[in-house]
C-alpha atoms as a PDB file:
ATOM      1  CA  UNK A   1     -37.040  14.043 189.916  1.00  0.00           C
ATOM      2  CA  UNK A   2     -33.987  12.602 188.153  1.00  0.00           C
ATOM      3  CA  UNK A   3     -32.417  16.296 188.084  1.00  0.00           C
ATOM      4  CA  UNK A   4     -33.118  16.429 191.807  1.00  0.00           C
ATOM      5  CA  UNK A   5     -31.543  13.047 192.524  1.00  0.00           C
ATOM      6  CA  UNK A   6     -28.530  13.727 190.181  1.00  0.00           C
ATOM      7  CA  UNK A   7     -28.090  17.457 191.993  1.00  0.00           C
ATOM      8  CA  UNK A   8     -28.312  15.614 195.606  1.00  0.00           C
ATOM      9  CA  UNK A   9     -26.967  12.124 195.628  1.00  0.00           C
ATOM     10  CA  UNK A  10     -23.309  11.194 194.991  1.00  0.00           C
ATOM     11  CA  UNK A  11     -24.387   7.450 194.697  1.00  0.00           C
ATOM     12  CA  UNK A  12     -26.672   8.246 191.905  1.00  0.00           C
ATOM     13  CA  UNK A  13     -24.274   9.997 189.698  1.00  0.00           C
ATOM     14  CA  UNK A  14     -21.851   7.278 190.170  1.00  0.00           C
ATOM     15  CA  UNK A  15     -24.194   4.634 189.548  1.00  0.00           C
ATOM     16  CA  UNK A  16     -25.260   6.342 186.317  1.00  0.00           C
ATOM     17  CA  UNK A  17     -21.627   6.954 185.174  1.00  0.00           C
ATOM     18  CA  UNK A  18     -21.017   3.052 186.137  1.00  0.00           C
ATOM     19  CA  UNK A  19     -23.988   2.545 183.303  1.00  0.00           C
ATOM     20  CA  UNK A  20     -22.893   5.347 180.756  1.00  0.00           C
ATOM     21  CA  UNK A  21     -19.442   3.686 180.820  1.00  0.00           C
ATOM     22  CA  UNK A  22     -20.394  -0.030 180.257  1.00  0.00           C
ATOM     23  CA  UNK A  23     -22.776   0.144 177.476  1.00  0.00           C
ATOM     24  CA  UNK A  24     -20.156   2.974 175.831  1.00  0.00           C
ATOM     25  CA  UNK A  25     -17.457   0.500 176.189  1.00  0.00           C
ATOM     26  CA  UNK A  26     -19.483  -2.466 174.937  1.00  0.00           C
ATOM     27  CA  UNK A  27     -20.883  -0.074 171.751  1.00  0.00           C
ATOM     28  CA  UNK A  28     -17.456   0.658 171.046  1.00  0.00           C
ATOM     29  CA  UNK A  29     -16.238  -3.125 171.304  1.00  0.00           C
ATOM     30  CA  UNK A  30     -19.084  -3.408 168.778  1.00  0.00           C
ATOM     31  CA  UNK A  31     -18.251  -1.337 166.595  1.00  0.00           C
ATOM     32  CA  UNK A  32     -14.458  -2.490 166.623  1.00  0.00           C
ATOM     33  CA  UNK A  33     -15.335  -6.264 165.944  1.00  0.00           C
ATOM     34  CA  UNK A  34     -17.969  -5.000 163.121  1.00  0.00           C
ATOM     35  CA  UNK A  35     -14.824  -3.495 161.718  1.00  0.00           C
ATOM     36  CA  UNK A  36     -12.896  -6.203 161.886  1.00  0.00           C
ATOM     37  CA  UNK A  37     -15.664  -8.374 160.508  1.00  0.00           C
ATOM     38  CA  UNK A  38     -16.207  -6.209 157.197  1.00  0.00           C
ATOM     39  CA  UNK A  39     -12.569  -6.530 156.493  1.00  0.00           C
ATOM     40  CA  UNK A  40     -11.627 -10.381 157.316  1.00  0.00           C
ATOM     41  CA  UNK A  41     -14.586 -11.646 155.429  1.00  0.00           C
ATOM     42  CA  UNK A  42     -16.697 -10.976 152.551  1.00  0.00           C
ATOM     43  CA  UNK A  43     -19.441  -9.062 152.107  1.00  0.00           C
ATOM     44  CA  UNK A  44     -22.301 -11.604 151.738  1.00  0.00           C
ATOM     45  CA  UNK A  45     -20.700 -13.282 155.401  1.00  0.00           C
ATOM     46  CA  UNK A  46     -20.069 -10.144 156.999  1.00  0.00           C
ATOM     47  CA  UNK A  47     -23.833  -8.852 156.517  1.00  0.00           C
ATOM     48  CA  UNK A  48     -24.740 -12.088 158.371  1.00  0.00           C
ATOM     49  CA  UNK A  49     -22.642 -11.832 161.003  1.00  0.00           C
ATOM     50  CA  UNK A  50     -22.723  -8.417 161.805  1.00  0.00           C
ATOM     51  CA  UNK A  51     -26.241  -8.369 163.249  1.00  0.00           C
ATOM     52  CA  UNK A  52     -25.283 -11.667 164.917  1.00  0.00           C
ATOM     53  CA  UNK A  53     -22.355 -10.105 166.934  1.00  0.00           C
ATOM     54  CA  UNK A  54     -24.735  -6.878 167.676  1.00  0.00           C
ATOM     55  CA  UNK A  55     -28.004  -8.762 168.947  1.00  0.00           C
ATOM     56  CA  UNK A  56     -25.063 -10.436 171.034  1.00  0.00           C
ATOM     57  CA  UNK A  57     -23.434  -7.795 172.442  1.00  0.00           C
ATOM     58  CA  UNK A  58     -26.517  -5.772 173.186  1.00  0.00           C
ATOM     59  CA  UNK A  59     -28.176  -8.992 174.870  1.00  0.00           C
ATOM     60  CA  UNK A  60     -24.879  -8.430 176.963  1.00  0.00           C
ATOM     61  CA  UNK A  61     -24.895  -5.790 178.051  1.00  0.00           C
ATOM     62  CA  UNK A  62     -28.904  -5.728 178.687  1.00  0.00           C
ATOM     63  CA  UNK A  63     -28.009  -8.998 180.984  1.00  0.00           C
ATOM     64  CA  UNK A  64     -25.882  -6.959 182.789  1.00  0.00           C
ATOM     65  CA  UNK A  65     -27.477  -4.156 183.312  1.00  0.00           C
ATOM     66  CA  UNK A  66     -30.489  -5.640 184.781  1.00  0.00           C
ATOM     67  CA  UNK A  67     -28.521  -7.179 187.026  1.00  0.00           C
ATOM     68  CA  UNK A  68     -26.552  -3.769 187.952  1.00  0.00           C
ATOM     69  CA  UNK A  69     -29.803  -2.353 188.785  1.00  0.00           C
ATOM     70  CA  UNK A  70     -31.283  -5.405 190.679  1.00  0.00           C
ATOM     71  CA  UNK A  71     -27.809  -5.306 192.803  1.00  0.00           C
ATOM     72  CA  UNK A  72     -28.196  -1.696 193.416  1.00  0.00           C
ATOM     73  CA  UNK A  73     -32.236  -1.679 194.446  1.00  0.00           C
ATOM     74  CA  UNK A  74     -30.890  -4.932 197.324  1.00  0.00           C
ATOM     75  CA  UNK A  75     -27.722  -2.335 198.432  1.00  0.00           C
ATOM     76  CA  UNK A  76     -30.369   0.501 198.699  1.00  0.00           C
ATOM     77  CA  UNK A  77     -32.478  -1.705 201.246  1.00  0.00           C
ATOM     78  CA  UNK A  78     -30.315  -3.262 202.933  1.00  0.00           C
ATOM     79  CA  UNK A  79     -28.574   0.858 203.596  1.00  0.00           C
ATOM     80  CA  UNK A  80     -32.471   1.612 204.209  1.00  0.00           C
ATOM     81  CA  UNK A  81     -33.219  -1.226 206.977  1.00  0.00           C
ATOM     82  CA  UNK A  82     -29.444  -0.929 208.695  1.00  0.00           C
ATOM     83  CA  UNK A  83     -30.419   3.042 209.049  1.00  0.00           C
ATOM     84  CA  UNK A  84     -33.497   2.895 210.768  1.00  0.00           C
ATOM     85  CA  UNK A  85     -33.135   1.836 214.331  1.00  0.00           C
ATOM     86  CA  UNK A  86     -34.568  -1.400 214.741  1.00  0.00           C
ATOM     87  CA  UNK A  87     -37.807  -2.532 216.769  1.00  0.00           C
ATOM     88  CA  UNK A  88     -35.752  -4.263 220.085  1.00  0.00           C
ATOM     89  CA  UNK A  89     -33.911  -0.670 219.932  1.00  0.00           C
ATOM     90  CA  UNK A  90     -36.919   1.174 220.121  1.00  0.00           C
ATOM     91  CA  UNK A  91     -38.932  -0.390 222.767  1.00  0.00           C
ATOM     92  CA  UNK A  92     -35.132  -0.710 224.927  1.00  0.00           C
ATOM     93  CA  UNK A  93     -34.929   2.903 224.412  1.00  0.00           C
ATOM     94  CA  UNK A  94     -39.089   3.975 225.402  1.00  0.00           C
ATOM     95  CA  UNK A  95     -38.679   1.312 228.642  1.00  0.00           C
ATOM     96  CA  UNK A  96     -35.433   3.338 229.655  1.00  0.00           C
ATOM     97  CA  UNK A  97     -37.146   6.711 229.457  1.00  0.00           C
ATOM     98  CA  UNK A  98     -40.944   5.816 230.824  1.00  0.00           C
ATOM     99  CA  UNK A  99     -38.809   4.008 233.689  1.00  0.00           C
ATOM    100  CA  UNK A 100     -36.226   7.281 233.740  1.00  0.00           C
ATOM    101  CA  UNK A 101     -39.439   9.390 234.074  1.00  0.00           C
ATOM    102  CA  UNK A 102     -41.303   7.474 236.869  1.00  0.00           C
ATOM    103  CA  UNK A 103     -38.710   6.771 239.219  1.00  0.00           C
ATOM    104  CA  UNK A 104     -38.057  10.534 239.291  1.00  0.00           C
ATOM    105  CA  UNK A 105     -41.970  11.413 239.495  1.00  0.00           C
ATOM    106  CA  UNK A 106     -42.821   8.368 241.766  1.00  0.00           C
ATOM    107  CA  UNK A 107     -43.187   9.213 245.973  1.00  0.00           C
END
């Protein structure tokens, strides 16, 4: 199904590529400040920091992914309801036609 969706929708590949990017970027950011971390301070500091800054960083970018997703699903049904024709449009549209068809059929 994700192969499928990934084949057929442009908005899912970008959204995916939106995600890839972000955590990436924050990994990397990671990784840099663990760097500078092992080399501005000593060793005993630096292995209780590090995990600090990581559970950090990933409880970033966990934050913001949930709320990607959440902001996505309320785009995707708000598209959904604003493509379907509404109710008042579809009973304006069946009193047009059953009135179209008996005023040519009536004597």
């Amino acid at each position: 199904m994700i192969t499928k969706r990934w084949e057929e929708e442009v908005s899912f590949r970008h959204f995916i590529r939106i995600m890839a990017a972000v955590w990436g970027i924050g990994l990397i950011i990671e990784a840099l400040v663990k760097v500078v971390i092992v080399y501005e301070f000593p060793i005993s500091k630096a292995l209780v920091i590090s995990p600090i800054v990581q559970y950090i960083i990933i409880a970033i970018l966990i934050y913001w992914n949930i709320h990607f997703v959440k902001q996505r699903k309320q785009k995707l049904v708000v598209k959904e309801v604003t493509e379907w024709p509404s109710v008042t449009s579809f009973i304006y549209v069946t009193r047009h036609y059953v009135s179209s068809v008996y005023s040519i059929h009536s004597p």
